[in-house]
Each structure stands twice: as C-alpha cells, then as structure tokens.
N, C-alpha and C. Protein backbone atom coordinates (compact mmCIF):
# COMPACT_ATOMS: atom_id res chain seq x y z
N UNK A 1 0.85 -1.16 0.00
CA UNK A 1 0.00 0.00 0.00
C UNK A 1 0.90 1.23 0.00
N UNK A 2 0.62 2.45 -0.62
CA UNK A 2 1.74 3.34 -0.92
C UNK A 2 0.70 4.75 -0.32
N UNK A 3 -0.21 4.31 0.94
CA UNK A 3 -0.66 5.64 1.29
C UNK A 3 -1.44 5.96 0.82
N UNK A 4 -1.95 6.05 -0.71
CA UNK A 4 -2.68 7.05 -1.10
C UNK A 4 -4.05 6.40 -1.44
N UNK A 5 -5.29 7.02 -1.26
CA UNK A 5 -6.47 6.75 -0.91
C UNK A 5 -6.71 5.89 -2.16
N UNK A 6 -7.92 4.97 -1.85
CA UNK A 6 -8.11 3.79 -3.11
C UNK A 6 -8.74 4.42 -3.78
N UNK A 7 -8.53 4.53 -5.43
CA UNK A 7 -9.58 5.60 -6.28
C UNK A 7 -10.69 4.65 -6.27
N UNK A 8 -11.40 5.40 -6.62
CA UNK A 8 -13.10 4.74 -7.27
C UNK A 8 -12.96 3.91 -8.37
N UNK A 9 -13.84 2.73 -8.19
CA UNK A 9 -14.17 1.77 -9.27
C UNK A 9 -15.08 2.60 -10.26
N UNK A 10 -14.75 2.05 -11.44
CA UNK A 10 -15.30 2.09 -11.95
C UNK A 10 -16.81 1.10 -12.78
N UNK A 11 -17.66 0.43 -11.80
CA UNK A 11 -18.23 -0.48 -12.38
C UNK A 11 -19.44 -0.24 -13.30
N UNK A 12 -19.56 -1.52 -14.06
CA UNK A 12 -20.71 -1.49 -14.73
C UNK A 12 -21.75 -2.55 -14.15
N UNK A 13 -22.71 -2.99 -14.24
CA UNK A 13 -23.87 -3.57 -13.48
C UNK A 13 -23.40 -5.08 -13.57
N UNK A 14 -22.74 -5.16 -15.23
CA UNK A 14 -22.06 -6.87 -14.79
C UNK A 14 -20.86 -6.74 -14.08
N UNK A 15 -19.55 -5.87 -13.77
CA UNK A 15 -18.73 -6.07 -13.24
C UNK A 15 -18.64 -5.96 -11.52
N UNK A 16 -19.93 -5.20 -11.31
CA UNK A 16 -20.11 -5.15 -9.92
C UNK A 16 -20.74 -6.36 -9.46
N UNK A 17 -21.55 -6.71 -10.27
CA UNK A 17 -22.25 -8.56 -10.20
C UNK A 17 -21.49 -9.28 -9.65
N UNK A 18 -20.56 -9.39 -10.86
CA UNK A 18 -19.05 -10.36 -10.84
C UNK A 18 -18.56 -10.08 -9.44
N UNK A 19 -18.04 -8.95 -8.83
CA UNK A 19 -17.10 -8.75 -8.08
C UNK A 19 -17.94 -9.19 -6.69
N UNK A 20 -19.40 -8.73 -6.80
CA UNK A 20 -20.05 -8.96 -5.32
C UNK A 20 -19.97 -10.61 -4.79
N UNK A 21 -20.12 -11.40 -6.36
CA UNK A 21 -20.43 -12.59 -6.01
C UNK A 21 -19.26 -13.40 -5.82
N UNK A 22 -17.99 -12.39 -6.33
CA UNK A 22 -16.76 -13.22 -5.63
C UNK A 22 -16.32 -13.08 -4.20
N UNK A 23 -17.01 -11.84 -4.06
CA UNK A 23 -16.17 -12.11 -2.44
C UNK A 23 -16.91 -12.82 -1.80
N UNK A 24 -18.48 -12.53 -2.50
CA UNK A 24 -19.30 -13.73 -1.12
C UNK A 24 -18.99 -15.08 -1.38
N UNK A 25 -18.54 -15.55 -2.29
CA UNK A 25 -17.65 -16.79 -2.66
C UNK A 25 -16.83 -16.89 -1.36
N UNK A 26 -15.66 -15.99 -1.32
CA UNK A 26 -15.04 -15.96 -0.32
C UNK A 26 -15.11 -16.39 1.19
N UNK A 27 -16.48 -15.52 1.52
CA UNK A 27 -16.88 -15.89 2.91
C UNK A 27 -17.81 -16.69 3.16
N UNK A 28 -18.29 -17.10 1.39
CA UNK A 28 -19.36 -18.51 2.01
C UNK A 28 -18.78 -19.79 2.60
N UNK A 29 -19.78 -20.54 3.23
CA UNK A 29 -19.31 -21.54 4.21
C UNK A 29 -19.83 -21.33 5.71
N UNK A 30 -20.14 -22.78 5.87
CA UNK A 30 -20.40 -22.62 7.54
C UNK A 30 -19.74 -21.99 8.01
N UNK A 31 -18.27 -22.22 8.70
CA UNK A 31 -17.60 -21.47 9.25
C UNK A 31 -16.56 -20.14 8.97
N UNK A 32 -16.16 -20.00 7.79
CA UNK A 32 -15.70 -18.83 7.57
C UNK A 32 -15.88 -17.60 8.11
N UNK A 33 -17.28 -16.95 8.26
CA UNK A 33 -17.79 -15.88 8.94
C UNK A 33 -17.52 -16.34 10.35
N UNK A 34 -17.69 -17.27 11.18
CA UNK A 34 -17.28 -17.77 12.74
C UNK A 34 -15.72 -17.16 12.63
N UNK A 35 -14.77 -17.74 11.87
CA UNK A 35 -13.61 -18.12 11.99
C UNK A 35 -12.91 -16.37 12.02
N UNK A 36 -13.94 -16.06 11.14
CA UNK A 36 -13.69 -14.42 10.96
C UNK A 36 -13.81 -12.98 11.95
N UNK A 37 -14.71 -13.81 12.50
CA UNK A 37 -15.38 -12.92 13.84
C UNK A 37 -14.73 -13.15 15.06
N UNK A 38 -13.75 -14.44 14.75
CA UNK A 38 -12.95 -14.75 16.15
C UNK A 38 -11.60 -13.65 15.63
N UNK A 39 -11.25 -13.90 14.94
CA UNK A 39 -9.72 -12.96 14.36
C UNK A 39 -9.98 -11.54 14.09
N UNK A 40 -11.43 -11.07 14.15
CA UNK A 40 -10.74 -9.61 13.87
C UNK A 40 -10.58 -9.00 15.35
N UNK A 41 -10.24 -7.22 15.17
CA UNK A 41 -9.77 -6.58 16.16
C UNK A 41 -8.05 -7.02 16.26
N UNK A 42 -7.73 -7.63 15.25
CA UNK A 42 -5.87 -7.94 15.67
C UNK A 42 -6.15 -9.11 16.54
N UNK A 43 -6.74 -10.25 16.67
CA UNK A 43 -6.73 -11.07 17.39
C UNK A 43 -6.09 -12.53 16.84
N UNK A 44 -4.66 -13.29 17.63
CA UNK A 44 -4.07 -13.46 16.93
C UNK A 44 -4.31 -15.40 18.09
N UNK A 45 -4.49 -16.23 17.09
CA UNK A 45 -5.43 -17.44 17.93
C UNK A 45 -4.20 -18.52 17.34
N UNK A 46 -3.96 -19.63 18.21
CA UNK A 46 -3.08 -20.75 17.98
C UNK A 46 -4.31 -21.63 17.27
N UNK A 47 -4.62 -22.68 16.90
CA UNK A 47 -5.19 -23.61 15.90
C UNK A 47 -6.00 -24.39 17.16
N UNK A 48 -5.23 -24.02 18.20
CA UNK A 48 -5.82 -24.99 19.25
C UNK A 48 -7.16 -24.39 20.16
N UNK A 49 -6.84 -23.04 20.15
CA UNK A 49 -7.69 -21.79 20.76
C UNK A 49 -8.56 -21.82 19.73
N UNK A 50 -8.25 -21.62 18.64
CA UNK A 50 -9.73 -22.16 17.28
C UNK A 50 -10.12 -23.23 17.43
N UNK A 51 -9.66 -24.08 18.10
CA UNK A 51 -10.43 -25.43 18.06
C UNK A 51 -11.26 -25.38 19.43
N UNK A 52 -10.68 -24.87 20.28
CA UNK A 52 -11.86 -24.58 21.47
C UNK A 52 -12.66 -23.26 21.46
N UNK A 53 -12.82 -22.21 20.87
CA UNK A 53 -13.32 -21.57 20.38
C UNK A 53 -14.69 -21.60 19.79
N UNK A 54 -14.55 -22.52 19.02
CA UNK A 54 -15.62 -23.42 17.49
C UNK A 54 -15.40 -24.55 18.18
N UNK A 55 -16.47 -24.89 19.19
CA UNK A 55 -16.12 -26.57 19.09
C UNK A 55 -16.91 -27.86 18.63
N UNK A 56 -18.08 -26.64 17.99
CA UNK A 56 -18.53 -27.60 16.51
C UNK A 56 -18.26 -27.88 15.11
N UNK A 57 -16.60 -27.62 15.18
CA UNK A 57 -16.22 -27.56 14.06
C UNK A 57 -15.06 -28.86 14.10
N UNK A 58 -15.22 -29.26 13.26
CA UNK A 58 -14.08 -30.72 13.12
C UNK A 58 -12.81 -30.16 13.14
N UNK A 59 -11.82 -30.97 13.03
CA UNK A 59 -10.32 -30.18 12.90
C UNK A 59 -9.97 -30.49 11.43
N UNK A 60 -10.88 -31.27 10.79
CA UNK A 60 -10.47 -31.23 9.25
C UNK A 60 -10.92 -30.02 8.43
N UNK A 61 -12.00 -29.41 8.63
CA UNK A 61 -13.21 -28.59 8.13
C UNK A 61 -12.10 -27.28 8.63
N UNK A 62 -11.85 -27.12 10.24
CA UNK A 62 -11.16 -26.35 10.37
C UNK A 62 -9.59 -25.75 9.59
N UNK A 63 -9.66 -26.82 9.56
CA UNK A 63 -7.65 -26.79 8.42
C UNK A 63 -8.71 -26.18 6.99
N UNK A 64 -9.50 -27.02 6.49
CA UNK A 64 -9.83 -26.36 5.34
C UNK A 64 -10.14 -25.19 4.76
N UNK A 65 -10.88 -24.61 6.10
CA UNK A 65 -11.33 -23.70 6.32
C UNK A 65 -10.18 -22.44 6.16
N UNK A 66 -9.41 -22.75 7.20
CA UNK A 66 -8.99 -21.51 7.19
C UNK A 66 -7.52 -21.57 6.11
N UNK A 67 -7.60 -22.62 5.60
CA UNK A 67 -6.61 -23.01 4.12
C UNK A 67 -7.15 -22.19 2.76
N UNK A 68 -8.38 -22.08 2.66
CA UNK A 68 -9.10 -21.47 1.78
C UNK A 68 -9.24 -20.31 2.08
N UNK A 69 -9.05 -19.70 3.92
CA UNK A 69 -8.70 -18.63 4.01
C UNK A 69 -7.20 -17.54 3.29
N UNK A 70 -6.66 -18.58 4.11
CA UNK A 70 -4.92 -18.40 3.51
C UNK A 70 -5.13 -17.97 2.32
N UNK A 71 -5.55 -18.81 1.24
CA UNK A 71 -5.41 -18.84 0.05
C UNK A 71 -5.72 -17.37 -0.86
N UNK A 72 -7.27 -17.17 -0.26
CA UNK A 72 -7.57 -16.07 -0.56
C UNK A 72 -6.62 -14.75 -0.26
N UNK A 73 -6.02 -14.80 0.67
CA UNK A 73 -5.16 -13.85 1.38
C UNK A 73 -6.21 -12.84 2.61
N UNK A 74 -7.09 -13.79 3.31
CA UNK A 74 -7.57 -12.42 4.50
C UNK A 74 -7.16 -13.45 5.70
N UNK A 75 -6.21 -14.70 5.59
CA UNK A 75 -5.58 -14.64 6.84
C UNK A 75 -4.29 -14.91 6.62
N UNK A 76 -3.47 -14.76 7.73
CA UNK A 76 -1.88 -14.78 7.61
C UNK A 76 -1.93 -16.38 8.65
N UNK A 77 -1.32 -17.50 8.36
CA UNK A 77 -0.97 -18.46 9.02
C UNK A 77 0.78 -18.00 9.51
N UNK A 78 1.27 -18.25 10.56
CA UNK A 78 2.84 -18.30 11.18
C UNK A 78 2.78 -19.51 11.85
N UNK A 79 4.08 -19.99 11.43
CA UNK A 79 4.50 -21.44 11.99
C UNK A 79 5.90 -20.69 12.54
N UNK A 80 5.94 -21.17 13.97
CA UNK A 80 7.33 -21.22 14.30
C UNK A 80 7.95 -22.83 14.53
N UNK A 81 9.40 -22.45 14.46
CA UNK A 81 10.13 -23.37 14.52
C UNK A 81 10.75 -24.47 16.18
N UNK A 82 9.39 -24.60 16.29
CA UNK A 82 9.12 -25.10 17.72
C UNK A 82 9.08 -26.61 17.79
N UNK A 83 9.14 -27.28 18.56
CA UNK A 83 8.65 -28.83 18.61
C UNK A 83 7.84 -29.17 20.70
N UNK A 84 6.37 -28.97 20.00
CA UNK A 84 5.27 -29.20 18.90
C UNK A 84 6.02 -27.81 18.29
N UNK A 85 5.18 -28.01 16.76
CA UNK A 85 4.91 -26.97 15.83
C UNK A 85 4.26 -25.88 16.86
N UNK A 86 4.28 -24.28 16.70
CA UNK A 86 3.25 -23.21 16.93
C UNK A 86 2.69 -22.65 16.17
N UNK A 87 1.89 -22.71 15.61
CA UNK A 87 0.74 -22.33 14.40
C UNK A 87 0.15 -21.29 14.58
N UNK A 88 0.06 -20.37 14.02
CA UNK A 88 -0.83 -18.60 14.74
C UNK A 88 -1.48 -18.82 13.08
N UNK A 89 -2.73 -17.84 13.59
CA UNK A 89 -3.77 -17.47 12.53
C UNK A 89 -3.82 -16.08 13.21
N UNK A 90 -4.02 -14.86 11.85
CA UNK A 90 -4.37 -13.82 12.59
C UNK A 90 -4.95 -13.16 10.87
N UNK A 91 -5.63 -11.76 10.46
CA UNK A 91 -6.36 -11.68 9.73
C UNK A 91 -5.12 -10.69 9.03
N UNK A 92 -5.26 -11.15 7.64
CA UNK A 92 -4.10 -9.60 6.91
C UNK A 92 -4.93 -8.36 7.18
N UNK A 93 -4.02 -7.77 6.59
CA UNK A 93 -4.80 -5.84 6.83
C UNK A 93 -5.86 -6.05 6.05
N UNK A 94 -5.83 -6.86 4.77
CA UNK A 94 -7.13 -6.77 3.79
C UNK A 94 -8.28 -8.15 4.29
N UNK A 95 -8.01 -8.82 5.44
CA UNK A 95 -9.02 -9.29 5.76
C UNK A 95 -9.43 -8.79 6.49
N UNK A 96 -8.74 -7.82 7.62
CA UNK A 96 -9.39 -7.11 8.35
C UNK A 96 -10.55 -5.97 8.07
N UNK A 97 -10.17 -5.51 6.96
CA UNK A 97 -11.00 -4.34 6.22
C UNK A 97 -12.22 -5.08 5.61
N UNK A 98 -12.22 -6.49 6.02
CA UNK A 98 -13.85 -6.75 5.56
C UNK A 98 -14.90 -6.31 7.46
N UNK A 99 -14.04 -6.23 8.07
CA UNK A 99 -15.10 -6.10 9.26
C UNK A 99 -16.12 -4.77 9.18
N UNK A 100 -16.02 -3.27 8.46
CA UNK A 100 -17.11 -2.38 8.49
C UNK A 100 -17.60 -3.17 7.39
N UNK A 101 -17.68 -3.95 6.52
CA UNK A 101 -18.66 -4.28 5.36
C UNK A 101 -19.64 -5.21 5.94
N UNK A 102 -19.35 -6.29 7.37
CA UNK A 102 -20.07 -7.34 8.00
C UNK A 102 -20.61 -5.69 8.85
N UNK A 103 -19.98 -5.30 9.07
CA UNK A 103 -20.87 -4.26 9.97
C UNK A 103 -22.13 -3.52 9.13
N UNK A 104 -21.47 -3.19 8.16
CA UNK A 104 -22.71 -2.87 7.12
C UNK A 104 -24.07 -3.54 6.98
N UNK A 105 -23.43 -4.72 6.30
CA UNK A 105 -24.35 -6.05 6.58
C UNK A 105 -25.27 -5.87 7.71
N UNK A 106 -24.97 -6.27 8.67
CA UNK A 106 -25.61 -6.21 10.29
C UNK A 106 -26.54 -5.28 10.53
N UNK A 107 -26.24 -4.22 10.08
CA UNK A 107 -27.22 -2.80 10.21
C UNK A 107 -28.27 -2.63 8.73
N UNK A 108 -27.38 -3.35 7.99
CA UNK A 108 -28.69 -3.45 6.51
C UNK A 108 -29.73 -4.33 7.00
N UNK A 109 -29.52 -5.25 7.80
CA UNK A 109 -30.51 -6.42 8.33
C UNK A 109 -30.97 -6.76 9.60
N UNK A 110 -30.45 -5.52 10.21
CA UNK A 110 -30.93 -5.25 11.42
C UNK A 110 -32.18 -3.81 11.22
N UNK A 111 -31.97 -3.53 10.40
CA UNK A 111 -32.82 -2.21 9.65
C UNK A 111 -34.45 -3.06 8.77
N UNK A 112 -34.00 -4.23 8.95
CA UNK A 112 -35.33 -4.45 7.87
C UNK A 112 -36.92 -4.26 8.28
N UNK A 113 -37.90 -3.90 7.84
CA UNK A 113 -38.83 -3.66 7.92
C UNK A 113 -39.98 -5.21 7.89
N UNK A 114 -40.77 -4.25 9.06
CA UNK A 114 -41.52 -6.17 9.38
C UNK A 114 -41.87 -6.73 8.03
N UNK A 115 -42.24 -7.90 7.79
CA UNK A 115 -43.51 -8.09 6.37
C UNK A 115 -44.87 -7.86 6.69
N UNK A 116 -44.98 -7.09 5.45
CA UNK A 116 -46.57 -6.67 5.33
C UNK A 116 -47.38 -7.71 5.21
C-alpha cells in the first residue's frame, strides 16, 4: 500500500455482479464468517484456541477452512520453529477491512422492515 487513498471503481452492473459474487464466494461456508469474527480486532489465535473456540467444528473442516482462508489472502498463518509446531492465525490488513462491510451487513438487516 503506498498511502494514497483507493480511487473509485469504476463499475458497470455486470462487473459489480461479478465482483459482489466473488467475495461472497469468499466468505461462504459454515464457518468462515465464525472463523472471521474470532480474528478480527488484531486477534491473533493458535489452531488450538480455534479449536476450542468453534467446538462444533471438526479439525479437518477447520484446516480447510482456514486453508481457503490463507489462500484467498484475509488470513496470515505463522508457523514457528518449535517442537510441537506453533501455528498462529491472525487476519491480513485486507481481511481485516472486511469487518465495516459485516458491519454494514448487520445494520442493513438489522434495519429491515416487518412483512406486510
């Protein structure tokens, strides 16, 4: 990042389509949004603290989970050179910057109007 403010997209009705439905790609999944809500604020969790954390979540689902996180790039995995292994999960700067958009979210659907 070099500081200077993100310019404006420029979208058109299919490219904003495209782009909305990739990130919710991103955070779809049972646990993703869980896994997400434990790591933000800079909160930086061993694999084991996620596993008691979520403890309806398998430890396979969990690796996957937050593997597909990795991947995407909104979490940072650190392994140190320990024996056991020490495994940290914590959220990059650009996963963190999804938390006012879930906040958005929250207040778009906390705003809804009864049914008529």
């Amino acid at each position: 990042m070099d500081g200077q403010p993100d310019k404006p997209h420029q979208y058109t009705r299919e490219t904003a389509t495209e782009g909305v439905e990739t990130a919710l790609r991103m955070i779809d999944g049972r646990w993703k949004l869980v896994i997400l809500f434990h790591l933000f604020g800079g909160q930086v969790l061993r694999f084991s603290e996620l596993e008691r954390a979520i403890p309806d979540i398998s430890q396979k689902m969990l690796i996957q989970q937050l593997r597909q996180m990795e991947v995407d790039g909104m979490v940072r995995r650190t392994i140190y050179p320990e024996v056991p292994p020490k495994v940290e999960y914590s959220l990059t700067e650009w996963g963190q910057a999804l938390c006012p958009a879930l906040d958005a979210l929250l207040t778009w659907v906390g705003n809804r109007p009864p049914p008529e």
